[in-house]
Protein backbone atom coordinates (compact mmCIF):
# COMPACT_ATOMS: atom_id res chain seq x y z
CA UNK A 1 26.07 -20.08 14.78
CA UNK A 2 22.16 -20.02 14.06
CA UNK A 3 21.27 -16.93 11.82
CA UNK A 4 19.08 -14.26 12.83
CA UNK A 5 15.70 -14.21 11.81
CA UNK A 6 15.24 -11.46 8.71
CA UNK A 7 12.07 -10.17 6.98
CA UNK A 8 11.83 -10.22 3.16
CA UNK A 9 9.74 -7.24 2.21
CA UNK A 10 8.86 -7.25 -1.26
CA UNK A 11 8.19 -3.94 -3.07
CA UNK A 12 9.93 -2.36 0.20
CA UNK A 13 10.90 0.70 -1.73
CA UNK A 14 7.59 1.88 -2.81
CA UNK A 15 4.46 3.75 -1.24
CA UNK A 16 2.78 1.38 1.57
CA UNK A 17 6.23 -0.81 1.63
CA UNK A 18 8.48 2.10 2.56
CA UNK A 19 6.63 3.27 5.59
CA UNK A 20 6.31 -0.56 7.22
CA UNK A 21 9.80 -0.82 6.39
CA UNK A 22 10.35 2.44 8.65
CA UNK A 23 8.07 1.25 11.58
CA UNK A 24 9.48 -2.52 11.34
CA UNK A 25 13.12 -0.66 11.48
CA UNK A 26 12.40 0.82 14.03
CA UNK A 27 12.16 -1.51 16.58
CA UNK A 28 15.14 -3.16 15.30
CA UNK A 29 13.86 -5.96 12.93
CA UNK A 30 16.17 -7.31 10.43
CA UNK A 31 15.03 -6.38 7.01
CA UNK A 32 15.92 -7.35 3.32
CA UNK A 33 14.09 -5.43 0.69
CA UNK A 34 13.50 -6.76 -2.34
CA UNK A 35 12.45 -4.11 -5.20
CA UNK A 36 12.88 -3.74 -8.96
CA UNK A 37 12.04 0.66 -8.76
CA UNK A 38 10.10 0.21 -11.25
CA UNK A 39 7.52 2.58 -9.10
CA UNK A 40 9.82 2.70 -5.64
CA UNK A 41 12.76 4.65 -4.92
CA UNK A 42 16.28 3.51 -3.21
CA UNK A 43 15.87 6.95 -1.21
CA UNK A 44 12.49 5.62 0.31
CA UNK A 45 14.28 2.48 2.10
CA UNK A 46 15.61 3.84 5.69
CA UNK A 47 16.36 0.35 7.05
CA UNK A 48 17.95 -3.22 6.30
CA UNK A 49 19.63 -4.23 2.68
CA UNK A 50 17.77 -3.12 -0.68
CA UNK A 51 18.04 -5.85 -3.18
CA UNK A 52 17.47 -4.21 -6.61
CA UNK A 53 15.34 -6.94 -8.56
CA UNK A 54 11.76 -8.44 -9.63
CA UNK A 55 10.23 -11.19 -7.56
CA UNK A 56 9.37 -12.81 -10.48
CA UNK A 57 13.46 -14.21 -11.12
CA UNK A 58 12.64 -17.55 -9.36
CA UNK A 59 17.03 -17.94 -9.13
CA UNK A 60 17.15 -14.42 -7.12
CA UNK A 61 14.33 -15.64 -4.66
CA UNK A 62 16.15 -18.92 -4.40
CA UNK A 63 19.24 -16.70 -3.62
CA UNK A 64 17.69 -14.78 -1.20
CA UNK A 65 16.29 -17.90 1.12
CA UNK A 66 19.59 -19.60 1.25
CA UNK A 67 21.44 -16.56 2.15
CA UNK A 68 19.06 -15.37 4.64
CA UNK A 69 16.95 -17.13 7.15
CA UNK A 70 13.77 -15.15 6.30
CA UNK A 71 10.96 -15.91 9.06
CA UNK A 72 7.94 -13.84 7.59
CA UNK A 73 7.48 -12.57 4.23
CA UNK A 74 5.63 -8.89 3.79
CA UNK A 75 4.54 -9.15 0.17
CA UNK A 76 3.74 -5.43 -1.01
CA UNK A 77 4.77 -5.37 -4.77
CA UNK A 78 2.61 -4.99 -7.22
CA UNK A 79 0.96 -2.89 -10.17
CA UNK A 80 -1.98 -0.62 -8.52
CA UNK A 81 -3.77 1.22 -10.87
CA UNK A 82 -7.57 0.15 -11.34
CA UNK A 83 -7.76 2.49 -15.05
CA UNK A 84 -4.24 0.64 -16.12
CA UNK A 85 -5.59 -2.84 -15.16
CA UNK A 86 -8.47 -2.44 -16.96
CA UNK A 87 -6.72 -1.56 -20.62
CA UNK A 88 -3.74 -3.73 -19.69
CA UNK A 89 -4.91 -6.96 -18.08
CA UNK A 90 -2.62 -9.68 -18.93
CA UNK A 91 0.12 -6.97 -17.57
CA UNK A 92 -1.99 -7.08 -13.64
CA UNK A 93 -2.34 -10.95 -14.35
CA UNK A 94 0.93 -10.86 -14.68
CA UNK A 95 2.57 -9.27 -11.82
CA UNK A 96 -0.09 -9.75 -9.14
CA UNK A 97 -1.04 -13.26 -9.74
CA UNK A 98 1.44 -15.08 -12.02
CA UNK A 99 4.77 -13.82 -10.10
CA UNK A 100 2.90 -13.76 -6.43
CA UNK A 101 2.62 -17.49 -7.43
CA UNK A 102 6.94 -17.84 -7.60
CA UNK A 103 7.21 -16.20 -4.97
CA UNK A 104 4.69 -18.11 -2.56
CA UNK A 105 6.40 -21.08 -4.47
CA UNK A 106 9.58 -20.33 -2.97
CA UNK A 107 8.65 -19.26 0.37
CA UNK A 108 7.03 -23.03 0.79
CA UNK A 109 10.64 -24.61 -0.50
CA UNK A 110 12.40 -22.42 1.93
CA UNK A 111 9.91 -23.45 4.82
CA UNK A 112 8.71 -19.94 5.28
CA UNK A 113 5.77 -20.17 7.85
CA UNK A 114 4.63 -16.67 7.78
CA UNK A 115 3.55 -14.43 4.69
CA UNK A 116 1.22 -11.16 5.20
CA UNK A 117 -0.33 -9.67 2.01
CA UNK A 118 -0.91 -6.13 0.55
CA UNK A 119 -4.97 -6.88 -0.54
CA UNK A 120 -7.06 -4.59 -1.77
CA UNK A 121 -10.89 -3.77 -0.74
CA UNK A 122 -10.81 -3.84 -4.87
CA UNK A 123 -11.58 -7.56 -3.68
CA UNK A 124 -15.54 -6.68 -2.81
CA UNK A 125 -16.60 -4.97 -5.79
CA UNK A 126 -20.12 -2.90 -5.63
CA UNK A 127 -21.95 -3.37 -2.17
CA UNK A 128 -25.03 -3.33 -1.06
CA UNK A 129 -25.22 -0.33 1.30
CA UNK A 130 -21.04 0.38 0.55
CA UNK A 131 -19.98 -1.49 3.87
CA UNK A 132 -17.24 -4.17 3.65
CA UNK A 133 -17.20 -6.93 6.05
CA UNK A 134 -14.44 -9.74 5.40
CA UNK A 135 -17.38 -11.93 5.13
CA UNK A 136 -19.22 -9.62 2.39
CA UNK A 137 -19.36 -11.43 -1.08
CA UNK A 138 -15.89 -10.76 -3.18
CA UNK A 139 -16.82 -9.82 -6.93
CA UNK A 140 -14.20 -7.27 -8.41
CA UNK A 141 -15.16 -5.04 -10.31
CA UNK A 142 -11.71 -4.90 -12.08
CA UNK A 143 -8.71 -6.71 -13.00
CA UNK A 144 -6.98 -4.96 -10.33
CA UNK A 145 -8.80 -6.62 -7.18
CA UNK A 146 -9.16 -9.64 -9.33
CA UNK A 147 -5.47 -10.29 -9.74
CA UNK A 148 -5.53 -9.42 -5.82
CA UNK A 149 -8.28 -12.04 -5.07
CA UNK A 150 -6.59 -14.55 -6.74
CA UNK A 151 -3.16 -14.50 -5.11
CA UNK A 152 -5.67 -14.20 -1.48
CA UNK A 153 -7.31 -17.79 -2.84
CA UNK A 154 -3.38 -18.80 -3.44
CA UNK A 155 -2.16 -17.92 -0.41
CA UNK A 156 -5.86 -19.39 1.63
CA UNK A 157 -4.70 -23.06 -0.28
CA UNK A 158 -1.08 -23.03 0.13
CA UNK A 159 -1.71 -22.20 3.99
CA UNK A 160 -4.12 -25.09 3.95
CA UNK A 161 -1.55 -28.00 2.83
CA UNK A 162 1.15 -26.53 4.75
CA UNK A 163 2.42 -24.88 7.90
CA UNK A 164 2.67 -21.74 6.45
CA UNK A 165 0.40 -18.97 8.34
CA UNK A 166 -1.03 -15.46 6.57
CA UNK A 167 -2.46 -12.62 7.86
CA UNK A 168 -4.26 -10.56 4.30
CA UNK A 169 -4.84 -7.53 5.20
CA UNK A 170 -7.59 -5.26 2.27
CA UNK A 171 -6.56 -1.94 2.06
CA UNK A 172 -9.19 0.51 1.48
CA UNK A 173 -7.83 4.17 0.08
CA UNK A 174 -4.26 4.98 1.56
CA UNK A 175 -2.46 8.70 1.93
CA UNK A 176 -0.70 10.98 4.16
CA UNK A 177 3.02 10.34 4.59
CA UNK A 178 5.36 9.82 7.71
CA UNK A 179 5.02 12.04 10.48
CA UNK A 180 8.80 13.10 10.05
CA UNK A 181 8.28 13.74 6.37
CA UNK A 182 11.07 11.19 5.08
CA UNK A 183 8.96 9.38 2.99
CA UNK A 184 5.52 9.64 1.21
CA UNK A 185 3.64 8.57 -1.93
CA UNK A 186 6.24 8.88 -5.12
CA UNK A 187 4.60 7.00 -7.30
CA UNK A 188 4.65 7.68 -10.76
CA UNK A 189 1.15 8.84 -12.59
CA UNK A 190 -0.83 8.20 -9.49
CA UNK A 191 -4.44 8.28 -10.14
CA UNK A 192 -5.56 8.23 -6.36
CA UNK A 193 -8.16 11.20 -5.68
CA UNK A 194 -6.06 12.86 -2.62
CA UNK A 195 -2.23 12.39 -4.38
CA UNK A 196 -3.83 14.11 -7.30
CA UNK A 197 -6.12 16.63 -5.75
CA UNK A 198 -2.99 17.77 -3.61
CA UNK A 199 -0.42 17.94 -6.91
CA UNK A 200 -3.17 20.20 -8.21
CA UNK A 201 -3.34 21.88 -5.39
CA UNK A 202 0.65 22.49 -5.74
CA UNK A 203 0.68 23.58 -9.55
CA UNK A 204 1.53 20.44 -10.49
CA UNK A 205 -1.57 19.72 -12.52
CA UNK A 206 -4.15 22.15 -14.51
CA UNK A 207 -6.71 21.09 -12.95
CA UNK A 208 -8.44 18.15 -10.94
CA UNK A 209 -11.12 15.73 -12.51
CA UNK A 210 -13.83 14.24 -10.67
CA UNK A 211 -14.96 10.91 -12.87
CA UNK A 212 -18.83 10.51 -12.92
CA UNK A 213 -21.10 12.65 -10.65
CA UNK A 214 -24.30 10.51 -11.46
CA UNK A 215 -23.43 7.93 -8.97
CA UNK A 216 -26.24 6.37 -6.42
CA UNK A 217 -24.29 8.17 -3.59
CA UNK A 218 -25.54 11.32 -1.50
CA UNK A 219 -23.79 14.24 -4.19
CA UNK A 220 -23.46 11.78 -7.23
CA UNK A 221 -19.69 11.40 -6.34
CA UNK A 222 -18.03 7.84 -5.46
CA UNK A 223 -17.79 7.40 -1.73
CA UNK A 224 -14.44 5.97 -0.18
CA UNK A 225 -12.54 5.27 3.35
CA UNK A 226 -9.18 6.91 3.76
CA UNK A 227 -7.05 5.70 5.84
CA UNK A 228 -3.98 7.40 6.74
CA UNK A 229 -0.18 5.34 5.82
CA UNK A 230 1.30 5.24 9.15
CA UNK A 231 -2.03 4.19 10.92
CA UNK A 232 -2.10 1.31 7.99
CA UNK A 233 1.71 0.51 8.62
CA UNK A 234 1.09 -0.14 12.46
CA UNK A 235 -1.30 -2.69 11.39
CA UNK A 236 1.42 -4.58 9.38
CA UNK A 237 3.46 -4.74 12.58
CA UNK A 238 0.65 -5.81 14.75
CA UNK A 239 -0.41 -8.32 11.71
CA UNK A 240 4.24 -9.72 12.37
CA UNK A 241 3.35 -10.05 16.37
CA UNK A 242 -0.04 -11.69 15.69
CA UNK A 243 1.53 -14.30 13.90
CA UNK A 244 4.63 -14.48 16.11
CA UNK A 245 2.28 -15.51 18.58
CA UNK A 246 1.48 -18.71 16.51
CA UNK A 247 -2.37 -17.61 15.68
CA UNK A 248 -3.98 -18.53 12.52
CA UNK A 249 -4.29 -17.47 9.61
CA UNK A 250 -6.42 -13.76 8.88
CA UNK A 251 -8.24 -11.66 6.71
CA UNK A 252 -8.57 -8.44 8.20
CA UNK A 253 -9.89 -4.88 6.36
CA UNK A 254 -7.87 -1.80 6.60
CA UNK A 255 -10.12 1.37 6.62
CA UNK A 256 -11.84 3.64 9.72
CA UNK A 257 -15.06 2.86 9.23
CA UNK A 258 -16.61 5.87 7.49
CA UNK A 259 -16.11 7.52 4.10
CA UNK A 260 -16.07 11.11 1.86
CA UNK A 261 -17.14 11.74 -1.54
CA UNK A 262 -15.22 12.85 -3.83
CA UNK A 263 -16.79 16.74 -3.47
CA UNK A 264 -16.00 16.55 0.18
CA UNK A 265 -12.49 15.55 -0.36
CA UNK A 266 -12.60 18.30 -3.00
CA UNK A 267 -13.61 21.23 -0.67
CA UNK A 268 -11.53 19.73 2.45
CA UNK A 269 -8.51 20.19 0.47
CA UNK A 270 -9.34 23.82 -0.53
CA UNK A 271 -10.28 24.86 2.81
CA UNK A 272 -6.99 23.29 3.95
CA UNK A 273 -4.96 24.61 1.61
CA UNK A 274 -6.86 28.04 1.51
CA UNK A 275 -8.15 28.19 -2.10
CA UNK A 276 -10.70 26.90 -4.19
CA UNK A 277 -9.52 24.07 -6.50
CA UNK A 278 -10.22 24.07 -10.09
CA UNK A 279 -12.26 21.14 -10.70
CA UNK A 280 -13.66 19.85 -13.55
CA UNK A 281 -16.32 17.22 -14.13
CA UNK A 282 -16.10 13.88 -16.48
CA UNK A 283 -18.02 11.01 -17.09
CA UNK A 284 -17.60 7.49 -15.14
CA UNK A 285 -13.90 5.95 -15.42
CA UNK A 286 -13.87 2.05 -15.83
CA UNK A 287 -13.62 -0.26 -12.91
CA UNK A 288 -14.95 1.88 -10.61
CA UNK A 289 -17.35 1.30 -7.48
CA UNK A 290 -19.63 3.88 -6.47
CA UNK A 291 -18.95 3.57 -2.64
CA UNK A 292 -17.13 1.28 -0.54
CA UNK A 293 -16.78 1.29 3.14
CA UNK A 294 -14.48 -0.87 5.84
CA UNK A 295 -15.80 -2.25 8.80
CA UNK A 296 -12.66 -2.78 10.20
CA UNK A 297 -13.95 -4.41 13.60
CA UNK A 298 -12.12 -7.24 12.97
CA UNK A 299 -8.63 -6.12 13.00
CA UNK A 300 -8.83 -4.11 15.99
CA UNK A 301 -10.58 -7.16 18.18
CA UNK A 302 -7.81 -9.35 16.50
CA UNK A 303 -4.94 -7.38 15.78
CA UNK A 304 -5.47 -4.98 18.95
CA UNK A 305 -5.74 -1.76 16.18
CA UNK A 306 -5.91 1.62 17.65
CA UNK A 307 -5.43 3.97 14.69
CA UNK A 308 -4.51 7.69 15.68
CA UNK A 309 -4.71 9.28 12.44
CA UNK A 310 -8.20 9.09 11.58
CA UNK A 311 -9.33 12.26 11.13
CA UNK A 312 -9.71 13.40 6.99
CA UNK A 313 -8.29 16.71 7.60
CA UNK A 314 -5.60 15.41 9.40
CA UNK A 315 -4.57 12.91 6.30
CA UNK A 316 -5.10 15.60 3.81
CA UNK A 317 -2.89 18.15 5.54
CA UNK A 318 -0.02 15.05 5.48
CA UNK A 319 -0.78 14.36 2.02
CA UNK A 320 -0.51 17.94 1.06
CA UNK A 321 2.74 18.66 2.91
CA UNK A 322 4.40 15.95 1.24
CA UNK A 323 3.63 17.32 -2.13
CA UNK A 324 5.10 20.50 -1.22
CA UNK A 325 8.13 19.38 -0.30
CA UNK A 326 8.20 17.18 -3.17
CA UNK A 327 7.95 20.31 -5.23
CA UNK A 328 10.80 22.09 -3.52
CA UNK A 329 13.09 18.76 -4.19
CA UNK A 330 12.69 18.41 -7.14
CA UNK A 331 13.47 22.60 -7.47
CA UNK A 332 16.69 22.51 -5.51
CA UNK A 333 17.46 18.69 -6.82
CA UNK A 334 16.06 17.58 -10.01
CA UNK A 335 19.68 16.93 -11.74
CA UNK A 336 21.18 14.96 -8.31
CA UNK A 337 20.72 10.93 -9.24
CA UNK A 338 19.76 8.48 -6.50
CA UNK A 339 22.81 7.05 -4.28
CA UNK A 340 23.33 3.71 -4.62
CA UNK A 341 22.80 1.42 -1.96
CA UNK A 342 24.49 -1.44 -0.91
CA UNK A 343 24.69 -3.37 2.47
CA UNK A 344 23.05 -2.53 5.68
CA UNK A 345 22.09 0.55 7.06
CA UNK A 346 20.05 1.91 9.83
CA UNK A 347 18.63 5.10 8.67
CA UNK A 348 19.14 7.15 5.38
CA UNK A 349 20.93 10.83 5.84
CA UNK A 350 19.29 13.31 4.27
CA UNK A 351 18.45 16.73 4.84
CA UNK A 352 15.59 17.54 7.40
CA UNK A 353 15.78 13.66 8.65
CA UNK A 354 17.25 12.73 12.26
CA UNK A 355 19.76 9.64 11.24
């Protein structure tokens, strides 16, 4: 009896992961997630099999591919934070490059002929008028986006000697959460302006820093595109079709096409949330660009994208929601462990979520 065809979604229990894992689900895809928690949660995984482990252990992997006939791989895991990369480089090196490099290694043993990759607009460094193209000139800025780069150049040369196909798709700034508020951005010491700005907003922090206002941007402030995480998840399932299809191999940028400073994040948030924030102002952090922009007209002419979150309001009053009823979980919960989880499942029972 031929097997069915299952995805292998690496780092399927974390932020950007979680909610593909939720769309792809959805329609009935058969899913294995692969996860060590170091940053994800078991709670955040509503469909397939969670696999508790690092995609670095080359004899799990192996595992994995014989047990399962795994048609595309979604690679999302990986360490995020531009600050952390930049004090702690072999550590990105590491886990975005080194152990990308097992994994793709596997994938071409196993005959795997589709991969799609988190990226990172981290890729583009400082631009000329703050608008990426996916032709624009790559030249991080930080050992983030270059660990990201690197594992894109992997991926371009391993698709070029083999029949494997890719779709890369460059995230620009990602938050909100799902629209049935299951799952949202958990991760640990976040640094991301909105995550932050809203656990301020929440009590959760003193107050909310804004890093350098003597940038070359309109109020001094670094300039960014947010995109909202479901809109960016229905890319990653267009991105599975478009390479179901049998089309080449992609680079595509994930972003709306416009971006906010950091003040008009700032007083979005407080108008939203009906109170002024208490901000206060530092110098420059390292590794950061002072404004950076998607076109993104190549992933909906490709891909077929029609985002219908893109409004900043709209993402901030997700974003904040989510941290609320973070707050009140952790208030009624904070002493109940995580279930384990074992085998399949369709959906994950919880309070407040329709199984």
């Amino acid at each position: 009896m031929k097997r069915r065809p299952t995805l292998l979604v690496t780092g399927g229990a974390g932020y950007i992961g979680s909610h593909v894992v939720a769309q792809l689900g959805a329609r009935g895809e058969r899913i294995v997630v692969l996860d060590n928690l170091s940053t994800g949660h078991s709670r955040a995984v509503l469909h397939g099999r969670l696999v508790v482990g690092d995609i670095g252990n080359q004899r799990l992997l192996r595992a994995l591919f014989r047990e399962y006939r795994i048609e595309t791989v979604l690679h999302f895991a990986a360490r995020i934070v531009v600050p952390e990369s930049v004090a702690k480089p072999l550590e990105y090196y590491d886990c975005n490059t080194a152990k990308a490099r097992t994994l793709l290694a596997e994938c071409e043993r196993a005959g795997v002929e589709q991969f799609i990759f988190s990226s990172t607009a981290a890729v583009y460094g400082d631009l000329a008028g703050g608008q990426a193209s996916e032709s624009s000139l790559v030249d991080p800025a930080n050992p983030y986006g270059r660990s990201k780069l690197m594992t894109e150049w992997m991926l371009g040369d391993l698709s070029a000697a083999s029949r494997m196909r890719h779709v890369i798709l460059r995230y620009f700034n990602v938050a909100g959460c799902d629209a049935l508020g299951r799952i949202g951005q958990d991760t640990p010491e976040a640094t991301h302006l909105i995550k932050v700005a809203c656990q301020h907003a929440v009590g959760l922090r003193p107050n909310l820093e804004i890093f350098g206002t003597d940038y070359p941007t309109p109020d001094g402030t670094c300039v960014r595109d947010y995109i909202h995480v479901e809109d960016l998840a229905a890319a990653h399932v267009l991105a599975l079709e478009y390479l179901r299809e049998g089309n080449g191999s992609l680079i595509a940028n994930c972003g709306y096409g416009h971006g906010f400073s950091v003040r008009e994040v700032i007083d979005a948030l407080g108008r939203i949330h009906g109170q002024v924030l208490n901000v206060r102002e530092s110098g420059r952090r390292a590794g950061d660009m002072a404004s950076i922009v998607a076109n993104s007209d190549l992933m909906r002419e490709w891909l077929g994208w029609r985002p219908s979150r893109d409004d900043l309001d709209l993402i901030l009053a997700s974003a904040l929601a989510w941290e609320k009823q973070r707050l009140a979980r952790a208030e009624i919960q904070a002493d109940i462990p995580e279930p384990a989880v074992t085998g399949w499942r369709k959906s994950a029972a919880r309070p407040g979520v329709n199984p």
